[in-house]
Every structure is written in structure tokens, then in C-alpha cells.
Protein backbone atom coordinates (compact mmCIF):
# COMPACT_ATOMS: atom_id res chain seq x y z
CA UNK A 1 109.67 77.41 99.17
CA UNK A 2 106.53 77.17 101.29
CA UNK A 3 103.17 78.88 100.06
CA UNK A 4 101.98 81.89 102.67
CA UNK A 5 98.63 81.43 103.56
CA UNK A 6 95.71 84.21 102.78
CA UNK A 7 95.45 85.34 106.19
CA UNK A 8 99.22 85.99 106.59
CA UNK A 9 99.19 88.00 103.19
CA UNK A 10 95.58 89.93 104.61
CA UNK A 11 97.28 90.73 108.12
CA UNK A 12 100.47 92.18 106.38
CA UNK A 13 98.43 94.16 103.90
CA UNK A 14 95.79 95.56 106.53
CA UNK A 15 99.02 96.56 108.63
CA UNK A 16 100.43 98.54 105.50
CA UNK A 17 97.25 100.21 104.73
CA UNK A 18 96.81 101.11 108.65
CA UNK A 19 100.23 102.45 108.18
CA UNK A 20 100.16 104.61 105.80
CA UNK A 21 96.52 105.80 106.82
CA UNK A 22 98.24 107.40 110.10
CA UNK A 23 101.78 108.05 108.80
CA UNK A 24 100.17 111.66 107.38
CA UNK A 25 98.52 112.30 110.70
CA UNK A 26 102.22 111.46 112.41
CA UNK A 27 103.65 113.62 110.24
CA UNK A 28 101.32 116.41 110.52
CA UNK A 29 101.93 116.30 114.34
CA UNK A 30 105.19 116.23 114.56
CA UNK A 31 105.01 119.40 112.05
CA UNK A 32 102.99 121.17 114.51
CA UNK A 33 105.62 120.32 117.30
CA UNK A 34 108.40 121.98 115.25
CA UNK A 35 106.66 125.08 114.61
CA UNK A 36 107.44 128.47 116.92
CA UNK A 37 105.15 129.42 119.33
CA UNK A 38 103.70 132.81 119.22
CA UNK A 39 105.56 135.96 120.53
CA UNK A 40 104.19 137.31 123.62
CA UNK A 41 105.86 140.14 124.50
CA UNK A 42 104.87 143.50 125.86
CA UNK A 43 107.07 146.67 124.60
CA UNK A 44 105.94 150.25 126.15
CA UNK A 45 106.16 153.15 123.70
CA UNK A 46 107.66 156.12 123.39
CA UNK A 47 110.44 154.38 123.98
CA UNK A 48 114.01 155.37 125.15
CA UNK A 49 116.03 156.23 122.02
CA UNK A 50 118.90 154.20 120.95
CA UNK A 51 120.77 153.23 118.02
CA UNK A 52 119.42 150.95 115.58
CA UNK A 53 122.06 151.34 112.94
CA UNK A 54 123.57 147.74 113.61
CA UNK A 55 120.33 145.80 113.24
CA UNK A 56 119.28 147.59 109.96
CA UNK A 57 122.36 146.73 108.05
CA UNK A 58 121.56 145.51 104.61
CA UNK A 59 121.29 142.00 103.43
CA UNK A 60 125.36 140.82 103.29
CA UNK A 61 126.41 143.57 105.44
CA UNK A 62 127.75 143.13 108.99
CA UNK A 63 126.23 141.61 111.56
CA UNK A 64 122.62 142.02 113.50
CA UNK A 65 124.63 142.59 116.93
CA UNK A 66 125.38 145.88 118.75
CA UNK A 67 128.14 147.62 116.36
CA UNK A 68 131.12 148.85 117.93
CA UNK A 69 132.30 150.97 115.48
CA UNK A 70 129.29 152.95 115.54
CA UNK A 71 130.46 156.93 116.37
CA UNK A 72 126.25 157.90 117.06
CA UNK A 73 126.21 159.46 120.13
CA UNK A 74 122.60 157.42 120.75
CA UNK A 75 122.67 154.93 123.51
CA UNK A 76 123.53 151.44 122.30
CA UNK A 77 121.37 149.42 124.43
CA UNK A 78 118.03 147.29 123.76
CA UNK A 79 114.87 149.02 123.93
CA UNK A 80 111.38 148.62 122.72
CA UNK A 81 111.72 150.00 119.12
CA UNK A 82 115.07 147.81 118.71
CA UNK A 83 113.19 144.66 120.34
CA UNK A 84 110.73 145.34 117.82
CA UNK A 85 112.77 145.93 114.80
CA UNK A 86 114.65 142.48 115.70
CA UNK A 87 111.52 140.70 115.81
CA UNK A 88 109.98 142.11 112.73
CA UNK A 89 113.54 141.88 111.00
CA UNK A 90 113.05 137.60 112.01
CA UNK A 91 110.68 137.33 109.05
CA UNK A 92 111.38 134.67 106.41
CA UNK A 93 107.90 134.60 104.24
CA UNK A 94 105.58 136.81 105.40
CA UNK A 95 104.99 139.76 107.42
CA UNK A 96 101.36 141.84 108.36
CA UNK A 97 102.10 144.83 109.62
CA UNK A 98 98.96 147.08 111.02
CA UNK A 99 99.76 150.75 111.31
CA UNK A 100 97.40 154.13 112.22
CA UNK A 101 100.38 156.29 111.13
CA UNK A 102 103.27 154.90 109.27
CA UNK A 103 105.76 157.33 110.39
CA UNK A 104 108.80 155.80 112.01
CA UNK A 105 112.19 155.42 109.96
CA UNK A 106 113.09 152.77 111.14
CA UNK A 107 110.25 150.65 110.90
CA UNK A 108 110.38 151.72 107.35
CA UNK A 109 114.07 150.73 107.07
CA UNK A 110 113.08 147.41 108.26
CA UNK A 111 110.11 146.52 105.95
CA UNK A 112 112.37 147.72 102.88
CA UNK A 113 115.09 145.16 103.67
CA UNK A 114 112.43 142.48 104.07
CA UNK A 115 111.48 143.60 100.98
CA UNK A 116 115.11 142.85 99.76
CA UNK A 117 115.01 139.68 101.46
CA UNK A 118 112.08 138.49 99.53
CA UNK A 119 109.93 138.25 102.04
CA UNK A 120 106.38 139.31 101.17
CA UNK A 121 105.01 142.50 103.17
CA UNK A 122 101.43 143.77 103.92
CA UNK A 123 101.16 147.08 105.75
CA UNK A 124 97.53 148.53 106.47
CA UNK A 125 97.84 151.84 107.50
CA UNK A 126 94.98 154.72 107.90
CA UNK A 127 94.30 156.91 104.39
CA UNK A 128 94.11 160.44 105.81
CA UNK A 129 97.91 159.93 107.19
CA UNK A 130 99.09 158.96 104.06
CA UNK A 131 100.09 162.25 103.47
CA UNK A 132 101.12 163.13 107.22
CA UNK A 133 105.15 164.56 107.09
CA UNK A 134 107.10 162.05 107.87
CA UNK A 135 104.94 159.25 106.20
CA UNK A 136 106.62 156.51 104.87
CA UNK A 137 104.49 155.29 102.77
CA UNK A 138 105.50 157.38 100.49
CA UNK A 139 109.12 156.56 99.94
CA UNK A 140 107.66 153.23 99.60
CA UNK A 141 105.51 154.06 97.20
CA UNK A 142 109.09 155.44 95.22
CA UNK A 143 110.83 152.09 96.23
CA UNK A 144 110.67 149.57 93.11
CA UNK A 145 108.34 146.44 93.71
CA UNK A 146 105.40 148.14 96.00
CA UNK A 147 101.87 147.68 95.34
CA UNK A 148 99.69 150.48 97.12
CA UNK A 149 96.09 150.27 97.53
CA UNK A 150 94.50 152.92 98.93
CA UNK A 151 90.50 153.04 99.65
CA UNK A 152 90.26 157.18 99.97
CA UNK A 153 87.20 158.86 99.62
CA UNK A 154 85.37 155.60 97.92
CA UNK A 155 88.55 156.01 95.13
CA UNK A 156 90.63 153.31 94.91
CA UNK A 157 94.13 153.53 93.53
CA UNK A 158 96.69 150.98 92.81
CA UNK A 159 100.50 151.02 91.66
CA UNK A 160 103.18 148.93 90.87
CA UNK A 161 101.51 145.23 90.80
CA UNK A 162 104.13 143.37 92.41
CA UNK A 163 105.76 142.96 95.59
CA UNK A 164 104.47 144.08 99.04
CA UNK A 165 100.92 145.24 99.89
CA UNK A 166 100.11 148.76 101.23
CA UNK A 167 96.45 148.27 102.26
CA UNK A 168 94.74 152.16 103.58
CA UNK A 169 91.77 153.03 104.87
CA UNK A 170 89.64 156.23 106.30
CA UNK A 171 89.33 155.80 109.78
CA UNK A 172 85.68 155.38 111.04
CA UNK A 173 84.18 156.60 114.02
């Protein structure tokens, strides 16, 4: 068996260490590649209403697609609030939601089966409409698993220390 020389042995081990110098940079790049691009979509409110009942269907349940056994008498085409619902109902880890009045039923549908779903929820929402009828912060302050922190009046008050984030604030002027 013939002896390799030094400078074959120091070109194969400069190519190794070259190799894996950039193989994180490669890998980190083509990462970047498979990630989603952001949404840019514009959605007018009020919108027209229309049933939602398909896409809010529990984890398990039947499909996210327009339900023909619905009986509503609601319009079963796409709108804003439903193109909104499916995109916040695409969530897997995390979802930031920024609200002045958390008031929609839907919307609060939605972040509760997220919630089921595991993914993680913020919602920051203004203080003094906390308490405006038809909030829903408060039936997810009732839900198991939601951690509310609310900055009223210099106060702050926190419950349940686990699970999504309820962030609210007085509005400033």
C-alpha cells in the first residue's frame, strides 16, 4: 500500500473543514427558501354576511369546505370575515392577534379552537372594551387555559397562568 503524501492529506482536510464551514449557511438558505411568504391581502369590512359554520368545525369534525348540509339561511359564499377566519384558522404555532374591540363571534370561535389545537395565542385588545356587550374576552377569560393581563387604570391583573395571552390596554390619545 503506498504512503499519501502531507499535501494530499492537507488538501482533503482543508476541503472537509471548508465543507462543513458552509454546509450551515446552505442549509440556512435553503430554510429560508421553504418558508411562506407573507400574506398580502386586502379584506374590506363590514363585510357581507355569510355562513361560517363549516370552517369553525372543531378539531376532528368535518371538513374546512363549504357544508352542504348546512339549513342557515346565510349566504354560503366567501367573504372577508370567512377569508379571514381561514387564514387565521391556518395557524400551526403561533398567532398575534391585535384588536380595539374584541367583539366578533366568530373570531372568538376561531382563536378558541386554536387554542384546542395547541397553538399558542396572543390577543391585545383595548381595556375600556373589555367590558363592552358582546366582548369576548370574557368567555375567554371562562374558557380553561387563558392567561389575561390587563393594564387598567395602572392595576394590573392576571389569571389562569397558562395558555394564550390576553394583553389590554387604555387607549391613549
Amino acid at each position: 500500500m503506498r504512503r499519501l503524501s502531507w499535501r494530499v492529506v492537507a488538501s482533503v482536510v482543508t476541503g472537509l473543514a471548508l465543507t462543513l464551514e458552509a454546509l450551515p449557511w446552505l442549509l440556512s438558505r435553503l430554510q429560508v427558501r421553504r418558508q411562506r411568504r407573507p400574506r398580502r391581502d386586502v379584506l374590506f369590512f363590514p363585510s357581507q354576511v355569510t355562513c361560517t359554520e363549516a370552517l369553525l368545525q372543531p378539531p376532528g369534525a368535518a371538513p374546512a369546505g363549504p357544508s352542504v348540509d348546512c339549513l342557515c339561511s346565510l349566504p354560503h359564499s366567501e367573504s372577508s370575515l370567512s377569508r379571514l377566519l381561514r387564514a387565521l384558522l391556518a395557524a400551526r404555532v403561533s398567532l398575534e392577534l391585535c384588536l380595539f374591540a374584541f367583539s366578533n363571534p366568530q373570531l372568538g370561535r376561531a382563536v378558541r379552537l386554536l387554542h384546542q389545537r395547541g397553538v399558542r395565542v396572543r390577543v391585545v385588545t383595548d381595556c375600556d372594551y373589555m367590558a363592552l356587550n358582546g366582548s369576548q374576552i370574557g368567555l375567554l377569560r371562562k374558557a380553561a387555559g387563558y392567561y389575561i393581563s390587563c393594564s387598567c387604570g395602572g392595576l394590573q391583573q392576571l389569571s389562569r397562568p397558562s395558555g394564550p395571552i390576553i394583553h389590554s390596554f387604555p387607549a391613549t390619545s
